[in-house]
Protein backbone atom coordinates (compact mmCIF):
# COMPACT_ATOMS: atom_id res chain seq x y z
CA UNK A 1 112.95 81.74 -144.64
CA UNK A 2 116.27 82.06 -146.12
CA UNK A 3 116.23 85.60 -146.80
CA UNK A 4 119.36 87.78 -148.19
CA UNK A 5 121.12 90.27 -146.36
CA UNK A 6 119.66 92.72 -149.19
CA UNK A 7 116.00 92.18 -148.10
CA UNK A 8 114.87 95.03 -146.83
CA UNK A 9 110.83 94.79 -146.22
CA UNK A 10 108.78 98.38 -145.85
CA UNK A 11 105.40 98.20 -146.02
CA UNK A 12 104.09 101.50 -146.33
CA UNK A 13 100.98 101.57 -148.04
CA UNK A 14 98.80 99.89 -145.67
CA UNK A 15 99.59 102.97 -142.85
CA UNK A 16 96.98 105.07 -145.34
CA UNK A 17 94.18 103.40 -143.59
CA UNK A 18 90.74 102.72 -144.37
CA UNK A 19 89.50 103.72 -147.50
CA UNK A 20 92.26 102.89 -149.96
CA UNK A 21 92.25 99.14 -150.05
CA UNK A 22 90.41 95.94 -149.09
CA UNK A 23 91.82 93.06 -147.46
CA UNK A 24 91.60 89.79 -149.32
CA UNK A 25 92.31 85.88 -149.00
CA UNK A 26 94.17 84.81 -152.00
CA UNK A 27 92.57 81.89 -154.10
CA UNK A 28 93.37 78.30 -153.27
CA UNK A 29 94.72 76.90 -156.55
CA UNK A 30 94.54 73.21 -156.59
CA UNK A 31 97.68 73.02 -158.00
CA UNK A 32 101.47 75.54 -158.03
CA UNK A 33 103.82 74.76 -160.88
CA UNK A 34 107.19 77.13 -161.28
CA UNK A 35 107.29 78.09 -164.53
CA UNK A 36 109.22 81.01 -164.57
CA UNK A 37 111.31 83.26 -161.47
CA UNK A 38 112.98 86.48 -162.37
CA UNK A 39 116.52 85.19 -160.44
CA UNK A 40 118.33 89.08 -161.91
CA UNK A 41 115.40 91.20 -159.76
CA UNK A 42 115.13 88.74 -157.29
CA UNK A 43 118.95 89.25 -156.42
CA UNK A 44 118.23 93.12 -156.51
CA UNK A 45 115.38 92.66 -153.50
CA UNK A 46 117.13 90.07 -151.48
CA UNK A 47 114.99 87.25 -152.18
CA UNK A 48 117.18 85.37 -154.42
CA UNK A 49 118.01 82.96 -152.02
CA UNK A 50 114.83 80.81 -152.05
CA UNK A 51 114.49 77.56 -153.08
CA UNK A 52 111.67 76.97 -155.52
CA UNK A 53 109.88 75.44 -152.73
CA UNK A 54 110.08 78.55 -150.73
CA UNK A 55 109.25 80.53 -154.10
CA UNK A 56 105.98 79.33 -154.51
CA UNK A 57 104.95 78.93 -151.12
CA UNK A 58 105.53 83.14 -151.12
CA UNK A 59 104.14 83.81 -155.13
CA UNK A 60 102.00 80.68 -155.50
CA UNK A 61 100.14 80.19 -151.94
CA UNK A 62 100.93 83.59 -151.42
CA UNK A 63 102.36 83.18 -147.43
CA UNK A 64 103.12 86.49 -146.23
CA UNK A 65 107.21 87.60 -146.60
CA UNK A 66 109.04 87.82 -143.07
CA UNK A 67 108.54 91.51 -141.50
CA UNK A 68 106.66 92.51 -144.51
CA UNK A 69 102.29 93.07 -145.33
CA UNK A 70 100.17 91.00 -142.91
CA UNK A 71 97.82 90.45 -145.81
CA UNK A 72 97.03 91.02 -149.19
CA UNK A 73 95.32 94.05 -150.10
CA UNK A 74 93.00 94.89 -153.47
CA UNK A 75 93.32 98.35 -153.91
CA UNK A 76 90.48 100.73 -154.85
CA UNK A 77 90.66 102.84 -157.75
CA UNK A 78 88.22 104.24 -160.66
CA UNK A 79 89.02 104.71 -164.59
CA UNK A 80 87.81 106.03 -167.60
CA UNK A 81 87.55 103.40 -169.39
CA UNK A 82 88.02 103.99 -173.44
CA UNK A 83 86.97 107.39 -171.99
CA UNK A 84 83.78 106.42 -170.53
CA UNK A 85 83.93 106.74 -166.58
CA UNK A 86 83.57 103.06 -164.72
CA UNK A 87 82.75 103.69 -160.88
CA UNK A 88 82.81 99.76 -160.33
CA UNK A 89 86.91 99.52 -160.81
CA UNK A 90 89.28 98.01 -158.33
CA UNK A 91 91.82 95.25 -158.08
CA UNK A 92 89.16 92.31 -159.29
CA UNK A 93 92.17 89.83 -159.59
CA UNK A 94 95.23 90.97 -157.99
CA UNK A 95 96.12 92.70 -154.76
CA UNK A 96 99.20 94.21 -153.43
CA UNK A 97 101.86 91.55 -151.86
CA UNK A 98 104.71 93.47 -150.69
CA UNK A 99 106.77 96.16 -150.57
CA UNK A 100 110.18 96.29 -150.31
CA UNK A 101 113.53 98.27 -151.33
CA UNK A 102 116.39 97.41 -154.06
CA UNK A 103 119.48 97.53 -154.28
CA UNK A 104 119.47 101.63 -155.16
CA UNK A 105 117.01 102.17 -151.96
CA UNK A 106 113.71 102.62 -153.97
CA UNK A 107 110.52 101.08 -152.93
CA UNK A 108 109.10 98.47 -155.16
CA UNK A 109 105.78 96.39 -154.95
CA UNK A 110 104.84 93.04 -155.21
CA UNK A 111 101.47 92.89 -156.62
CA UNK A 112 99.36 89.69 -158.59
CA UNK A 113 97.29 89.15 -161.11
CA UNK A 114 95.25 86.19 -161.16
CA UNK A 115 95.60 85.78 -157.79
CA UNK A 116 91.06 85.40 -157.18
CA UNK A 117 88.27 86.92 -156.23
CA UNK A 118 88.03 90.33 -154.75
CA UNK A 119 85.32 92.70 -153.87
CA UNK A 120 86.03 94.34 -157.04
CA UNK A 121 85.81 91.62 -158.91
CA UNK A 122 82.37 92.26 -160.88
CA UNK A 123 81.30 88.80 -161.38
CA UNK A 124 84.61 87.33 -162.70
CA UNK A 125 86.12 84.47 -161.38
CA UNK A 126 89.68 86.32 -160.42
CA UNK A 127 91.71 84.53 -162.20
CA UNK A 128 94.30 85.01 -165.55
CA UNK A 129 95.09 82.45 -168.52
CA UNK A 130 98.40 81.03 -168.66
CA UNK A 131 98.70 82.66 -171.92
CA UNK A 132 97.75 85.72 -170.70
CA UNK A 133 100.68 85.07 -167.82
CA UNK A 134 103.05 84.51 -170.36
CA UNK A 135 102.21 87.05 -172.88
CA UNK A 136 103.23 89.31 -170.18
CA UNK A 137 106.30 87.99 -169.18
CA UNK A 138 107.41 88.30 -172.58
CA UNK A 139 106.23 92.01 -173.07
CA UNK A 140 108.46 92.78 -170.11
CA UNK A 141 111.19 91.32 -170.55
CA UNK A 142 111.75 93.22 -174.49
CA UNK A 143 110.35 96.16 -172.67
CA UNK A 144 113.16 96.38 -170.31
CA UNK A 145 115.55 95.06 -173.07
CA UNK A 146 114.42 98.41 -174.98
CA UNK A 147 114.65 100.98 -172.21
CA UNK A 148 110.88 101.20 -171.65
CA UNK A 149 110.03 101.95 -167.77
CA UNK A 150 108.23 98.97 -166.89
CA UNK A 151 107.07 96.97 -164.47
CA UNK A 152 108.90 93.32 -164.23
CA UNK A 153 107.14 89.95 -164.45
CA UNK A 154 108.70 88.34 -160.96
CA UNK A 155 107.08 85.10 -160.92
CA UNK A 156 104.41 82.87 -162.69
CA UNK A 157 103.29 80.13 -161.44
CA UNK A 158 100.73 77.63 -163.10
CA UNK A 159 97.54 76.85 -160.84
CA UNK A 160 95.76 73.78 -162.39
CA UNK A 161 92.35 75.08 -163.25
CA UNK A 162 90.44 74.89 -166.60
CA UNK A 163 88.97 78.75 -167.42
CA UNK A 164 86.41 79.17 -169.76
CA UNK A 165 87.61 82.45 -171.70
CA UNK A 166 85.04 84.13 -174.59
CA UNK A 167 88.16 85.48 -176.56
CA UNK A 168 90.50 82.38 -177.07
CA UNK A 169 89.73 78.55 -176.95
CA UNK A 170 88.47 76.90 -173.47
CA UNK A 171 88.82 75.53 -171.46
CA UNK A 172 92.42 77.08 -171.05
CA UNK A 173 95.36 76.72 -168.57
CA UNK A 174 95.06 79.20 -165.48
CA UNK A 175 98.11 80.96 -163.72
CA UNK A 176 99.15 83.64 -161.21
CA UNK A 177 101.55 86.22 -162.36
CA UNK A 178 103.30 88.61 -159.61
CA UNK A 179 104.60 91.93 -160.91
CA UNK A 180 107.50 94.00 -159.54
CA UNK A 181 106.65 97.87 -159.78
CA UNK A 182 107.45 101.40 -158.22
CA UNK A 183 103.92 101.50 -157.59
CA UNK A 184 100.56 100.42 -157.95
CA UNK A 185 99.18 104.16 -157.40
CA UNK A 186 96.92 105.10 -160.68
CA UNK A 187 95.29 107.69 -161.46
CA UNK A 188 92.35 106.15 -161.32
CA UNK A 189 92.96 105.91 -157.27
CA UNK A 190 92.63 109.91 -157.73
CA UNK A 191 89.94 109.39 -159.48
CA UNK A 192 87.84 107.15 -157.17
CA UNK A 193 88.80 109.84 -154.25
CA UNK A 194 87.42 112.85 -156.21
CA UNK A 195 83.81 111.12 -157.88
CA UNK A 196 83.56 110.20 -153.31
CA UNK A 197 84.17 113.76 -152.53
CA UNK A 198 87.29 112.56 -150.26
CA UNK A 199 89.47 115.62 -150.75
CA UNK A 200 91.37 114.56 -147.01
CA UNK A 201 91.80 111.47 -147.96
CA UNK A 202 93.03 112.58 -151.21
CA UNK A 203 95.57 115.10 -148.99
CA UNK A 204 96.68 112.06 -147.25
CA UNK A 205 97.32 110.06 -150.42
CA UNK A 206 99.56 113.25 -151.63
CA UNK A 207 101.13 113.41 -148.35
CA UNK A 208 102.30 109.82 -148.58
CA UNK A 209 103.77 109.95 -152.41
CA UNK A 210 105.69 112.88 -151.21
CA UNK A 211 106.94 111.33 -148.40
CA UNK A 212 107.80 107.73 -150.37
CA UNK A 213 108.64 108.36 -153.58
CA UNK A 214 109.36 112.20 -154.32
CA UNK A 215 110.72 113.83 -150.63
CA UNK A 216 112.16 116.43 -152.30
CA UNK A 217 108.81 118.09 -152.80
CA UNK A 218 108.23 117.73 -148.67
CA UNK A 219 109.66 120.78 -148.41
CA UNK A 220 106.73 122.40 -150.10
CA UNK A 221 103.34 122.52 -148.51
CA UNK A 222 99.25 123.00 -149.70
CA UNK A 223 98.87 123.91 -153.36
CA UNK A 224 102.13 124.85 -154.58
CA UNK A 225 103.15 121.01 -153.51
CA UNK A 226 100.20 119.43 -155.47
CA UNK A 227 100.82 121.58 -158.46
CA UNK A 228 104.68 120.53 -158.45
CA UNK A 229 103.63 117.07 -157.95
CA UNK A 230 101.59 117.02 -161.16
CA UNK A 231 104.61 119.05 -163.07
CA UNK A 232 106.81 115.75 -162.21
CA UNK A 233 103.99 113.07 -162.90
CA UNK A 234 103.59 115.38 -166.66
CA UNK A 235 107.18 114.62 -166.60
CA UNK A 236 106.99 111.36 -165.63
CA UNK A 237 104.10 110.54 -168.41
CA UNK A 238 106.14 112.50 -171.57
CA UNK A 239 109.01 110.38 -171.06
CA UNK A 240 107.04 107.04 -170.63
CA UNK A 241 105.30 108.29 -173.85
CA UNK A 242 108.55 108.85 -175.81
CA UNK A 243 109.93 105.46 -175.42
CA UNK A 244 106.95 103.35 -176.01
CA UNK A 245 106.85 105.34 -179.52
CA UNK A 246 111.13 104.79 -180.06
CA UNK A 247 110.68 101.08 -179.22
CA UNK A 248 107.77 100.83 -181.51
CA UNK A 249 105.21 99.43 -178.91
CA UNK A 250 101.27 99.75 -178.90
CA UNK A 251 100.21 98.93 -175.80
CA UNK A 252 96.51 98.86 -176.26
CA UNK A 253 94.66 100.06 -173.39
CA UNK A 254 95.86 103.25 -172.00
CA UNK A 255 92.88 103.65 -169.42
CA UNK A 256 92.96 106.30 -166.55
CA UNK A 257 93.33 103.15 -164.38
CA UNK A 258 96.50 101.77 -166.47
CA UNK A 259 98.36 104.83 -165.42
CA UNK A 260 100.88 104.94 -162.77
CA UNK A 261 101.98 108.19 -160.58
CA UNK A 262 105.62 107.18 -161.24
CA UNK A 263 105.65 106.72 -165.21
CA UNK A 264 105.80 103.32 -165.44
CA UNK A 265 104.15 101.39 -168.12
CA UNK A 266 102.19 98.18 -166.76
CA UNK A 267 99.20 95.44 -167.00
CA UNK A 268 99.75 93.96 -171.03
CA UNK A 269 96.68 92.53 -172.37
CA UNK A 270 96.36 93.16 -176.20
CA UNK A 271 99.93 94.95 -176.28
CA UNK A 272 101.94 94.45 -180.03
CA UNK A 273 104.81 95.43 -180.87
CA UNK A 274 104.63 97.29 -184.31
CA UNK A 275 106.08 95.56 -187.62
CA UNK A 276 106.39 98.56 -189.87
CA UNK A 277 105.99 102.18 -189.01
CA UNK A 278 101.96 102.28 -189.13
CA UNK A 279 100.28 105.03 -186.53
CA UNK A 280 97.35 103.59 -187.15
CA UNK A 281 98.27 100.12 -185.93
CA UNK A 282 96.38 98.94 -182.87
CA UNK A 283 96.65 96.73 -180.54
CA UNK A 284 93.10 95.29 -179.48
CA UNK A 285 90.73 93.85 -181.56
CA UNK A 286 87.62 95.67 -179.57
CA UNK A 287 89.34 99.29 -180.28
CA UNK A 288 87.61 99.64 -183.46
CA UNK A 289 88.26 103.50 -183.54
CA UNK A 290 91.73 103.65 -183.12
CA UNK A 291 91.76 105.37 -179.95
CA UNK A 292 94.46 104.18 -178.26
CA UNK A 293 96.41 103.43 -181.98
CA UNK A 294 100.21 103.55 -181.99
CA UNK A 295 100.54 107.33 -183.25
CA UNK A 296 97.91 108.43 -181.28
CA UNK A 297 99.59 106.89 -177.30
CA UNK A 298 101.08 110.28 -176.92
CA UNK A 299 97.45 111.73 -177.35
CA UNK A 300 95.72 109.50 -174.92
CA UNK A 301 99.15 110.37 -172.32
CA UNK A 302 97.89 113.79 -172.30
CA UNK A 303 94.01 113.24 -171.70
CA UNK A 304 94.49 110.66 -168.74
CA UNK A 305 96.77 113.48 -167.44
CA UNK A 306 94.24 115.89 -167.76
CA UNK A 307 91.45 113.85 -166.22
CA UNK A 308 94.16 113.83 -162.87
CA UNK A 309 94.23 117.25 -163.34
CA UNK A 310 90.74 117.35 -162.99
CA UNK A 311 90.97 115.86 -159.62
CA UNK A 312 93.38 117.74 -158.60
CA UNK A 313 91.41 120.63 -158.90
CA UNK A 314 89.34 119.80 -155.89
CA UNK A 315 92.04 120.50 -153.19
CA UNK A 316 93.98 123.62 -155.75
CA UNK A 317 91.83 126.34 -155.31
CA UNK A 318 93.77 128.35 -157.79
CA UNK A 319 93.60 126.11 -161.33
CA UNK A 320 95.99 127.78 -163.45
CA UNK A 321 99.39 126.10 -161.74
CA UNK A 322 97.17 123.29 -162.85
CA UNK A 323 96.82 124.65 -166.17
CA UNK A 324 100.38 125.59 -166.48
CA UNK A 325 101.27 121.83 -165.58
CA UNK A 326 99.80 120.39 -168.10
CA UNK A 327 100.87 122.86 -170.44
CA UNK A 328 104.19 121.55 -170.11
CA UNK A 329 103.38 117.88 -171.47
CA UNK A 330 103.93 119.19 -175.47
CA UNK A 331 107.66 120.07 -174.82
CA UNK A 332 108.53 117.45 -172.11
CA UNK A 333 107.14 115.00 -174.96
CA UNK A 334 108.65 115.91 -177.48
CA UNK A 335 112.00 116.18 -175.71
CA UNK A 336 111.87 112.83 -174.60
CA UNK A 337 110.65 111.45 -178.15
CA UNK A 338 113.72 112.99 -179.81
CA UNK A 339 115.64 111.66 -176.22
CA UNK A 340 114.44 108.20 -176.70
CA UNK A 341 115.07 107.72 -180.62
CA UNK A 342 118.72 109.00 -179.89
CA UNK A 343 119.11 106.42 -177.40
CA UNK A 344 118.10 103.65 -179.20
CA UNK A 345 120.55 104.47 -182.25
CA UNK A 346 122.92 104.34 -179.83
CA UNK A 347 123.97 107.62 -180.05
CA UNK A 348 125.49 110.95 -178.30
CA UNK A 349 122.68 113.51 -178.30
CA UNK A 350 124.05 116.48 -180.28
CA UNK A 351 121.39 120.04 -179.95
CA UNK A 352 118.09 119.47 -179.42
CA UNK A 353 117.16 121.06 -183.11
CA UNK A 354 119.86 118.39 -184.23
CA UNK A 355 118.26 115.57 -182.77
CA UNK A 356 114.86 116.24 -183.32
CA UNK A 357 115.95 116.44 -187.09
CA UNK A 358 117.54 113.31 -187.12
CA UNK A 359 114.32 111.71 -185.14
CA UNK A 360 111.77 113.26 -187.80
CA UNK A 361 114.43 112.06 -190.90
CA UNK A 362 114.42 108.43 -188.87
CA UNK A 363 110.70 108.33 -188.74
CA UNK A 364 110.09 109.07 -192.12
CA UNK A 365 112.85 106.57 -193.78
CA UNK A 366 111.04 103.71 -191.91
CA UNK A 367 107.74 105.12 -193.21
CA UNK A 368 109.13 105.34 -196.95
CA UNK A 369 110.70 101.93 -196.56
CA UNK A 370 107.49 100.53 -196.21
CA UNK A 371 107.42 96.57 -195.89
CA UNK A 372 110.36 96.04 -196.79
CA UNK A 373 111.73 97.91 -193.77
CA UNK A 374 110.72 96.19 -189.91
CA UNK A 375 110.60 98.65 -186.65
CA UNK A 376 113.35 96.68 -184.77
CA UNK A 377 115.68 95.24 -187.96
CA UNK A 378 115.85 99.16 -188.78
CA UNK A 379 117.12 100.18 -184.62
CA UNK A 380 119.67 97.14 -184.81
CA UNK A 381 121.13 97.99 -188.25
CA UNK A 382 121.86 101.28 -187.33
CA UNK A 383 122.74 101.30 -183.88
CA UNK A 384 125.76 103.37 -183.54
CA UNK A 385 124.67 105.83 -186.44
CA UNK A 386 127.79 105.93 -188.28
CA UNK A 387 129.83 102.77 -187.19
CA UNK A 388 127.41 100.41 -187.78
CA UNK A 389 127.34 102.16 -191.59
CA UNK A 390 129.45 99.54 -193.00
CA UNK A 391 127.23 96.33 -191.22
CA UNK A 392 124.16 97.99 -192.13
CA UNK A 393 125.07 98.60 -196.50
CA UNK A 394 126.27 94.83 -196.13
CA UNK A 395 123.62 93.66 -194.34
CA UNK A 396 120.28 91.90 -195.58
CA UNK A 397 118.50 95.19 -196.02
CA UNK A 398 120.96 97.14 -198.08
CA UNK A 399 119.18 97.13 -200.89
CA UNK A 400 116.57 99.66 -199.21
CA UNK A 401 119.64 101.32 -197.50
CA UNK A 402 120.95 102.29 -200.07
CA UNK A 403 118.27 104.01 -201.92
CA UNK A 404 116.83 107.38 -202.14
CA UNK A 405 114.76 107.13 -198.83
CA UNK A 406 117.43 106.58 -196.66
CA UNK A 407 119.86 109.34 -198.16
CA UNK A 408 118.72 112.46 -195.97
CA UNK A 409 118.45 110.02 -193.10
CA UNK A 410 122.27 108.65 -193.77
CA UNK A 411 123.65 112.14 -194.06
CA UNK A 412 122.44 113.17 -190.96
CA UNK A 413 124.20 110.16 -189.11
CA UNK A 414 127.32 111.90 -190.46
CA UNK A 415 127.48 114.38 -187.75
CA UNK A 416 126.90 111.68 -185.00
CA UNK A 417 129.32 109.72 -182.88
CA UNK A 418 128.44 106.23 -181.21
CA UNK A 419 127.84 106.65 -177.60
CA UNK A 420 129.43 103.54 -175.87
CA UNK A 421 130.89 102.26 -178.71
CA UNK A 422 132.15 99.15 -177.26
CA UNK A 423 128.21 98.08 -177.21
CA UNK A 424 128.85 97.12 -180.95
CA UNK A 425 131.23 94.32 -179.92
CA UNK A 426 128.80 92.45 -178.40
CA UNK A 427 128.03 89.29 -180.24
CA UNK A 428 124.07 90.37 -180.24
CA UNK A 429 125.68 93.13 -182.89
CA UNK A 430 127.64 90.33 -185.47
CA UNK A 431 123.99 88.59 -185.93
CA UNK A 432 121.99 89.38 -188.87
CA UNK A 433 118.96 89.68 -187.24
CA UNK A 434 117.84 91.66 -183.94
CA UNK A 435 115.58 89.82 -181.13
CA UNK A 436 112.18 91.24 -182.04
CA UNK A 437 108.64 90.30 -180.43
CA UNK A 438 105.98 90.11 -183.44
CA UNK A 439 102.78 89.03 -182.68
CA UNK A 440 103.15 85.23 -184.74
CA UNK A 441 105.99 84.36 -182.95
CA UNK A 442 104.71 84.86 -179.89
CA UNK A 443 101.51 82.53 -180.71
CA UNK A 444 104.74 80.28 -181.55
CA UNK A 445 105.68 79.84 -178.15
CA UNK A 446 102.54 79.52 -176.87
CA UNK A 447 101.67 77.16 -178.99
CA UNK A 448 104.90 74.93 -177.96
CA UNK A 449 103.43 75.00 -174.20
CA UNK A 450 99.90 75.06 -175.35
CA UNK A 451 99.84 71.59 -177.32
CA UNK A 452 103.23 69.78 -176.24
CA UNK A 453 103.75 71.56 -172.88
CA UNK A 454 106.80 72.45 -174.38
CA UNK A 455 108.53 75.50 -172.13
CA UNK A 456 111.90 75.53 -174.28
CA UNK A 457 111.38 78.16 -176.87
CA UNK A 458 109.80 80.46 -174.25
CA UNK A 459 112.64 80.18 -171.91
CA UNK A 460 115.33 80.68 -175.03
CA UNK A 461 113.18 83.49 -176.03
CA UNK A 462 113.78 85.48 -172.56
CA UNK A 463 117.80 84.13 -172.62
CA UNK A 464 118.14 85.83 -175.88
CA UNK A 465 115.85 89.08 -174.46
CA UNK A 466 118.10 89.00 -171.89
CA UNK A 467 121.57 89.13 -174.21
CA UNK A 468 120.01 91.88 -176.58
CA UNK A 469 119.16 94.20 -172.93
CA UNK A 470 122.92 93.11 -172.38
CA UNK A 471 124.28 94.36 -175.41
CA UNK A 472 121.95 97.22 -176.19
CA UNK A 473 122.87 98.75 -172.15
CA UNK A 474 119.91 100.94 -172.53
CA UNK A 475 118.94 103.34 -169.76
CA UNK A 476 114.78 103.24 -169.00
């Protein structure tokens, strides 16, 4: 295999042992049709050399990468599931590939989904819709454009079998997506370790995040580690938190087992992206409270945190560093709310009471705009606060711009600068309309593949996704 210089394989997960993960056969699709390769994060882990040939042998037939896992592995893990606990989780149709560094030295997985059967699998055949697969690569790719922390769709490959689905017409095409993540650790693998009782083998698992993702807490030993651990994943979480809720985006099923130790966001299923300010806009059709609604994300943060908390409890004899982690979500969150709303006006943060001002005034202009006033139109008008004054009163919402709503928000701007001005040259910034990710035009492009197997407005879609993460240069 034809690998770069910049591959650098390190499997580390599998040196856990027994008890963390299964080892599984991947399915034998009948057929493997390239229909999308991430070539940009492909460079960053040395495997941008392959042919497609060699591409789908390693992310359709799933042959094992040179020096890297043996096999694949389904991992085990529990969840509260809409906050009812589910004992019978696990990877039921994925497993995890690789692992392997970037081109900044961090360690990234390879994991699937779709990939078949598992012993988690619960009576499911394993296996994800093509719309499903592309849904996904969508939701990444304006993730990423957006400064969201999120995992990347690396490969999907279409796999030739008819699925009978009970929530969208069947049969339907099938495919195999593989995901690029800083790690496939959940909460919900806490979770599983503390309902068993395992509290060595939920050392262990401590031992090993401290030694591969956060070695700086090494140094620190028993307690006072696992309690510092849990102040960075708070951390982690209130940041993740903030920029879903600047980029507008409902993800839909914020599960214990949806979680990751490293605040990344991951797995879209019924994810939307919002068209007006609405907190109670969901996602899902089968969340008929609202529970995991767009203004209430920040909420649901906070009690998957506490349910690891919970866990955590079992090797902390003394709760209240415990206590005092958690306690620190309200601030961190809020700082990184006011953080991420600054950073998608494309602006220099000023004092925190400053900002959080001009995040509140921003909020509440694109509540008082109503309709007339979309999430993303509002971000692109205005990026650059004050420079972009003069494109946004000229621009096709002016109108609403100009009126009383907007006044407090536009006298605020007043004391901004543009951070990175030269972003506004881009050409992204001379259209009238931003690169947004609504919910009809994404049926569009499935329905171009769906009925004329028609691949040219999704690819165009992720070339433009691609220009606005260009021109926008924001920093997950």
């Amino acid at each position: 295999m034809p690998v770069d210089a910049a591959y650098r394989p390190d499997p580390r997960y599998s040196s856990l042992g027994e008890g963390f993960a299964d080892p599984v056969r991947p399915a034998d699709f009948p057929a493997t049709v390239l229909r999308y390769r991430n070539d940009r994060w492909a460079a960053r882990v040395g495997l941008g050399g392959l042919s497609d040939a060699e591409w789908v042998g390693h992310f359709g037939r799933f042959q094992p990468l040179p020096d890297n896992q043996g096999e694949p592995l389904a991992m085990r893990y529990h969840g509260h599931q809409f906050r009812t606990y589910n004992p019978d989780l696990g990877d039921g149709r994925g497993f995890l590939f690789a692992q392997l560094r970037d081109d900044q030295g961090r360690l990234l997985d390879l994991g699937t989904k779709g990939s078949g059967r598992t012993p988690w699998s619960r009576g499911g055949d394993g296996r994800l819709t093509l719309k499903g697969g592309v849904r996904e690569v969508l939701a990444t790719a304006m993730l990423e454009a957006l400064g969201v922390p999120t995992s990347k769709s690396f490969s999907l490959v279409e796999t030739g079998e008819p699925l009978q689905r009970s929530d969208e017409p069947s049969p339907t095409r099938s495919a195999v997506l593989t995901r690029l993540s800083f790690s496939h650790i959940r909460f919900g693998t806490f979770q599983r370790l503390a309902f068993h009782g395992e509290t060595e083998a939920m050392a262990r698992l401590l031992d090993h995040i401290a030694r591969t993702y956060q070695p700086d807490l090494s140094a620190q030993e028993g307690p006072d580690r696992v309690a510092a651990w849990l102040v960075r994943v708070v951390a982690l979480s209130a940041h993740l938190a903030g920029r879903w809720m600047a980029a507008g985006f409902v993800h839909g099923v914020l599960n214990t087992d949806n979680m990751n130790i490293n605040g990344e966001s991951f797995d879209y299923g019924p994810y939307r992206f919002l068209p007006q300010n609405d907190p109670n806009f969901v996602a899902a059709y089968f969340d008929q409270s609202g529970l995991y609604s767009f203004g209430r994300q920040p909420e649901a943060v906070f009690w998957n945190l506490q349910q690891l908390a919970a866990c955590l409890t079992l090797i902390v004899p003394d709760h209240q560093p415990l206590v005092d982690a958690l306690s620190g979500f309200g601030p961190a969150y809020q700082a990184a709310l006011r953080g991420a709303m600054i950073a998608r006006l494309g602006l220099l943060p000023r004092s925190p009471e400053e900002d959080a001002a001009l995040a509140g005034a921003a909020f509440r202009a694109l509540a008082e705009g109503g309709e007339a006033i979309r999430w993303e139109p509002f971000f692109f008008d205005w990026f650059g606060g004050p420079a972009s004054e003069t494109r946004a009163l000229t621009g096709p919402r002016a109108p609403v711009y100009a009126g009383e709503a907007f006044q407090a928000l536009r006298r605020l701007f007043a004391a901004y600068a543009p951070d990175r001005p030269e972003r506004l040259d881009a050409a992204y910034f001379a259209a009238a309309e931003p690169e947004e990710l609504l919910y009809d035009e994404i049926e569009s492009i499935w329905s171009a593949i769906d009925k004329e197997d028609d691949w040219r407005p999704f690819h165009a879609k992720l070339v433009r996704l691609d220009q606005a993460r260009t021109a926008m240069a924001l920093q997950p």
